[in-house]
PDB file of N, CA and C in Angstrom:
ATOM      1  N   UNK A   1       0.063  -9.979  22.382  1.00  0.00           N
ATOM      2  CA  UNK A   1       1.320 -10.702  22.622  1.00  0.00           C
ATOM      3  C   UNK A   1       2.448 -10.050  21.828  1.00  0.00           C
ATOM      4  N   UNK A   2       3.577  -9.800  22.251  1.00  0.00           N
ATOM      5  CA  UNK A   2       4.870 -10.052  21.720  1.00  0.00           C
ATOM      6  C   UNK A   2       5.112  -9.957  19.770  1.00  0.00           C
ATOM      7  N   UNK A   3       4.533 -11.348  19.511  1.00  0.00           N
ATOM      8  CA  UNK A   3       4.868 -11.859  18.215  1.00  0.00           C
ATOM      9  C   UNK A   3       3.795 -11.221  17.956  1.00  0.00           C
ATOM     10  N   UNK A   4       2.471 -10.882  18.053  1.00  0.00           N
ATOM     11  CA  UNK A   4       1.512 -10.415  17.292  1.00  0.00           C
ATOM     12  C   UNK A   4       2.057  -8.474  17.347  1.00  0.00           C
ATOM     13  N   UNK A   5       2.278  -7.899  18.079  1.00  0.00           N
ATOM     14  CA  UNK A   5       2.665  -6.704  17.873  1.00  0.00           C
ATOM     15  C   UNK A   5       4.195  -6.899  16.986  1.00  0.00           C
ATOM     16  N   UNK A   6       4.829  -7.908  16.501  1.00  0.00           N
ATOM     17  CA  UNK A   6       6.096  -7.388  16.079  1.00  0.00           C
ATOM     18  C   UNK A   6       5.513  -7.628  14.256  1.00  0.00           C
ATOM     19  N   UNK A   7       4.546  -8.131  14.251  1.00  0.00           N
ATOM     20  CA  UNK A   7       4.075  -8.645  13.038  1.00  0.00           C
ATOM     21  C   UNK A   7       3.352  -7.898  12.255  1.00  0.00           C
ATOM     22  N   UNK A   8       2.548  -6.604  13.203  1.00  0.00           N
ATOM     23  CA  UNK A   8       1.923  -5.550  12.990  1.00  0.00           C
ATOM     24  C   UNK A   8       2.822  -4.681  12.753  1.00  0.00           C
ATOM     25  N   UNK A   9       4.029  -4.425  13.184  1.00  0.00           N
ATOM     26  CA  UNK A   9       4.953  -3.575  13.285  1.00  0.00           C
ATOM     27  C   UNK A   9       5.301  -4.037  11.370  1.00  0.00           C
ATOM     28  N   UNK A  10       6.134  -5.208  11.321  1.00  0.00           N
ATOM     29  CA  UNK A  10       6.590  -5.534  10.145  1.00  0.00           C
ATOM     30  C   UNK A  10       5.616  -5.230   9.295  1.00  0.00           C
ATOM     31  N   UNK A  11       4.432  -5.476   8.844  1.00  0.00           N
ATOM     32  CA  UNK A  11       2.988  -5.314   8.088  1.00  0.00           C
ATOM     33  C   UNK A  11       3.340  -4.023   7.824  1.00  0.00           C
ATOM     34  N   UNK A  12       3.400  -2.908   8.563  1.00  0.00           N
ATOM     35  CA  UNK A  12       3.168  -1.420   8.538  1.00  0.00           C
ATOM     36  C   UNK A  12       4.650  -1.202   7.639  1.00  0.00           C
ATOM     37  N   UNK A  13       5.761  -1.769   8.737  1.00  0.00           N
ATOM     38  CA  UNK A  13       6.911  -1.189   7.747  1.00  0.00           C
ATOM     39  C   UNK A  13       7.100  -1.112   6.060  1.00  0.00           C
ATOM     40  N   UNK A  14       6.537  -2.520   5.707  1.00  0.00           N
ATOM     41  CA  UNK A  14       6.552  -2.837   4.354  1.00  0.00           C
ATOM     42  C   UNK A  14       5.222  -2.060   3.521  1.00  0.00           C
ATOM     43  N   UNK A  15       3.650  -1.790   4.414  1.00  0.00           N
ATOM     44  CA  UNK A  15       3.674  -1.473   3.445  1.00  0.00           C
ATOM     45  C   UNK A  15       3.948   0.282   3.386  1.00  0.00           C
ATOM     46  N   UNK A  16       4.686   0.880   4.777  1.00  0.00           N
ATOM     47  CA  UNK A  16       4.828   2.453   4.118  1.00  0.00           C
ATOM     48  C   UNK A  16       6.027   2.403   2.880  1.00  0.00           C
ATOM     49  N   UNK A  17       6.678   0.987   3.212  1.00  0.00           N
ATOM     50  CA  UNK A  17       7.738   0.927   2.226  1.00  0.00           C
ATOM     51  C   UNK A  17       7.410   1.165   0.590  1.00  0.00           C
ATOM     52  N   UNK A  18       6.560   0.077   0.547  1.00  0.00           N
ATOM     53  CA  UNK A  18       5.736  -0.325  -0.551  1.00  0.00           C
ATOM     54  C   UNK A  18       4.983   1.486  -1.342  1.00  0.00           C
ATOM     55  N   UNK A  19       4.569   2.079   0.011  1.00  0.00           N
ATOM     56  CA  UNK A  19       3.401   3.391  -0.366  1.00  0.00           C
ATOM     57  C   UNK A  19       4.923   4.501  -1.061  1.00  0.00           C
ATOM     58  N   UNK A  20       5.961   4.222  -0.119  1.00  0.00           N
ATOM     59  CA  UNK A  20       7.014   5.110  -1.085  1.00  0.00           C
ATOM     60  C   UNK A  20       7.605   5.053  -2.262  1.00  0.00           C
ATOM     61  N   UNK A  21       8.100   3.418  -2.544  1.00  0.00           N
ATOM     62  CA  UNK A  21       8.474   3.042  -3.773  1.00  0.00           C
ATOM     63  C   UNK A  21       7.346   3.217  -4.949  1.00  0.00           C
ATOM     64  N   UNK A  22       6.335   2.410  -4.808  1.00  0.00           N
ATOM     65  CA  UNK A  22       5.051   2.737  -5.802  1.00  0.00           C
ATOM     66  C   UNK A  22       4.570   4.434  -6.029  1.00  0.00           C
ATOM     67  N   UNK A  23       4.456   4.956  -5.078  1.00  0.00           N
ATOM     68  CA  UNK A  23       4.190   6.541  -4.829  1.00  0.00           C
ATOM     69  C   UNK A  23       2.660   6.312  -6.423  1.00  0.00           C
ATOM     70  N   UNK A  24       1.754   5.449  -5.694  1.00  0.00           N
ATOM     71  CA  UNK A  24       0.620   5.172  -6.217  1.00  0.00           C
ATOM     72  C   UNK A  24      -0.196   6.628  -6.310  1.00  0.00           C
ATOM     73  N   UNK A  25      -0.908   7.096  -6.826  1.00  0.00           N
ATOM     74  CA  UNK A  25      -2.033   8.137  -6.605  1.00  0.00           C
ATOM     75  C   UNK A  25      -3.090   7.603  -5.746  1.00  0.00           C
ATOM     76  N   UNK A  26      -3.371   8.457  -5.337  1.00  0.00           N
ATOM     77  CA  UNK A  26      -4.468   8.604  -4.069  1.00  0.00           C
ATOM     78  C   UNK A  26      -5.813   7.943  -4.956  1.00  0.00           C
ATOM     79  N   UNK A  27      -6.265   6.813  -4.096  1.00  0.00           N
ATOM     80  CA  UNK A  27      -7.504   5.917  -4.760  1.00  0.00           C
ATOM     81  C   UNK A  27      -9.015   6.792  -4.987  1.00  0.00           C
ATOM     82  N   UNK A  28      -9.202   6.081  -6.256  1.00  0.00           N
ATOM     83  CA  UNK A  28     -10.539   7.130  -7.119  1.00  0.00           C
ATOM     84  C   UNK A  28     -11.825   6.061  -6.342  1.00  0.00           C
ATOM     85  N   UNK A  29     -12.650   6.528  -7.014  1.00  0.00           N
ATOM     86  CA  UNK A  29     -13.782   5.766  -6.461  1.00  0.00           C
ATOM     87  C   UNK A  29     -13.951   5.081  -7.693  1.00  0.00           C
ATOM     88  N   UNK A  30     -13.501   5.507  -8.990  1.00  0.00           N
ATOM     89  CA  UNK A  30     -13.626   4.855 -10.324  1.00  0.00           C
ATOM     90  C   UNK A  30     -12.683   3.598 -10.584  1.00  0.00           C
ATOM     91  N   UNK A  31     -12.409   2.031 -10.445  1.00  0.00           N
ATOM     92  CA  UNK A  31     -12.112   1.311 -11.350  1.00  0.00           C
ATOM     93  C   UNK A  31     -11.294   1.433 -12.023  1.00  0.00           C
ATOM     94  N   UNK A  32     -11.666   1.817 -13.180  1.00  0.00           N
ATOM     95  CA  UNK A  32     -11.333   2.210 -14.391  1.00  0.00           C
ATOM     96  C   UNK A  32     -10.377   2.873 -14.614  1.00  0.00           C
ATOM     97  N   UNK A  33     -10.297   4.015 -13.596  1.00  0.00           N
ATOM     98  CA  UNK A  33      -9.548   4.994 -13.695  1.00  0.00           C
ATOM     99  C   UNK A  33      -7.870   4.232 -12.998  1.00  0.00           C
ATOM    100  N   UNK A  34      -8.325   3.693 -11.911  1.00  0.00           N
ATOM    101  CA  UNK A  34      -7.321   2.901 -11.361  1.00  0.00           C
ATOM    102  C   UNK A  34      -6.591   1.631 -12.014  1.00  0.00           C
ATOM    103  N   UNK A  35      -7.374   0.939 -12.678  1.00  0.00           N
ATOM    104  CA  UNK A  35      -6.521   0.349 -13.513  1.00  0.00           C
ATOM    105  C   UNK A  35      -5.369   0.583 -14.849  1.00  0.00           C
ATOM    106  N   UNK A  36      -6.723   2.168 -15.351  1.00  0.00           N
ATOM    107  CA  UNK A  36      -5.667   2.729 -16.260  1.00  0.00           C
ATOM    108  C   UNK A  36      -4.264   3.390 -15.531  1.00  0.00           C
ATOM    109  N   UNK A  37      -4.436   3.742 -14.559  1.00  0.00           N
ATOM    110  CA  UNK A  37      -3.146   4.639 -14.202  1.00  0.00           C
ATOM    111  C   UNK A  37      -2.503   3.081 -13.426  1.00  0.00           C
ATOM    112  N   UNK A  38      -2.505   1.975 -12.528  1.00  0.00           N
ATOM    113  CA  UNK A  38      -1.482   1.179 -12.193  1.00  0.00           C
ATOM    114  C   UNK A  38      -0.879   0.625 -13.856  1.00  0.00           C
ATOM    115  N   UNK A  39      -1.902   0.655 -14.804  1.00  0.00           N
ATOM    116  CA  UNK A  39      -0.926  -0.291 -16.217  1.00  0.00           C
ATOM    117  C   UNK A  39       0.020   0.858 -16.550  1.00  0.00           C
ATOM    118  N   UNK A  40      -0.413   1.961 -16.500  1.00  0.00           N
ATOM    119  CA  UNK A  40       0.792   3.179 -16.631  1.00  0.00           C
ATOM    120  C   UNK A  40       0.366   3.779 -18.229  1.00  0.00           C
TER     121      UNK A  40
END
């Protein structure tokens, strides 16, 4: 439907938004490692 593709659309926008502003590193398989690098 309509509203379900515009919702998918919005979902995606925010999060490539989200993937540019954060500019996160590419996910470890380690935890650890990921928590140390999001606290910074």
């Amino acid at each position: 439907s309509p509203n379900a593709n515009t919702w998918l659309n919005q979902a995606n926008i925010i999060k490539n938004k989200a993937k540019r502003e954060n500019r996160l590193p590419p996910p470890t398989r380690n935890p650890v490692i990921i928590n140390n690098r999001l606290a910074g």
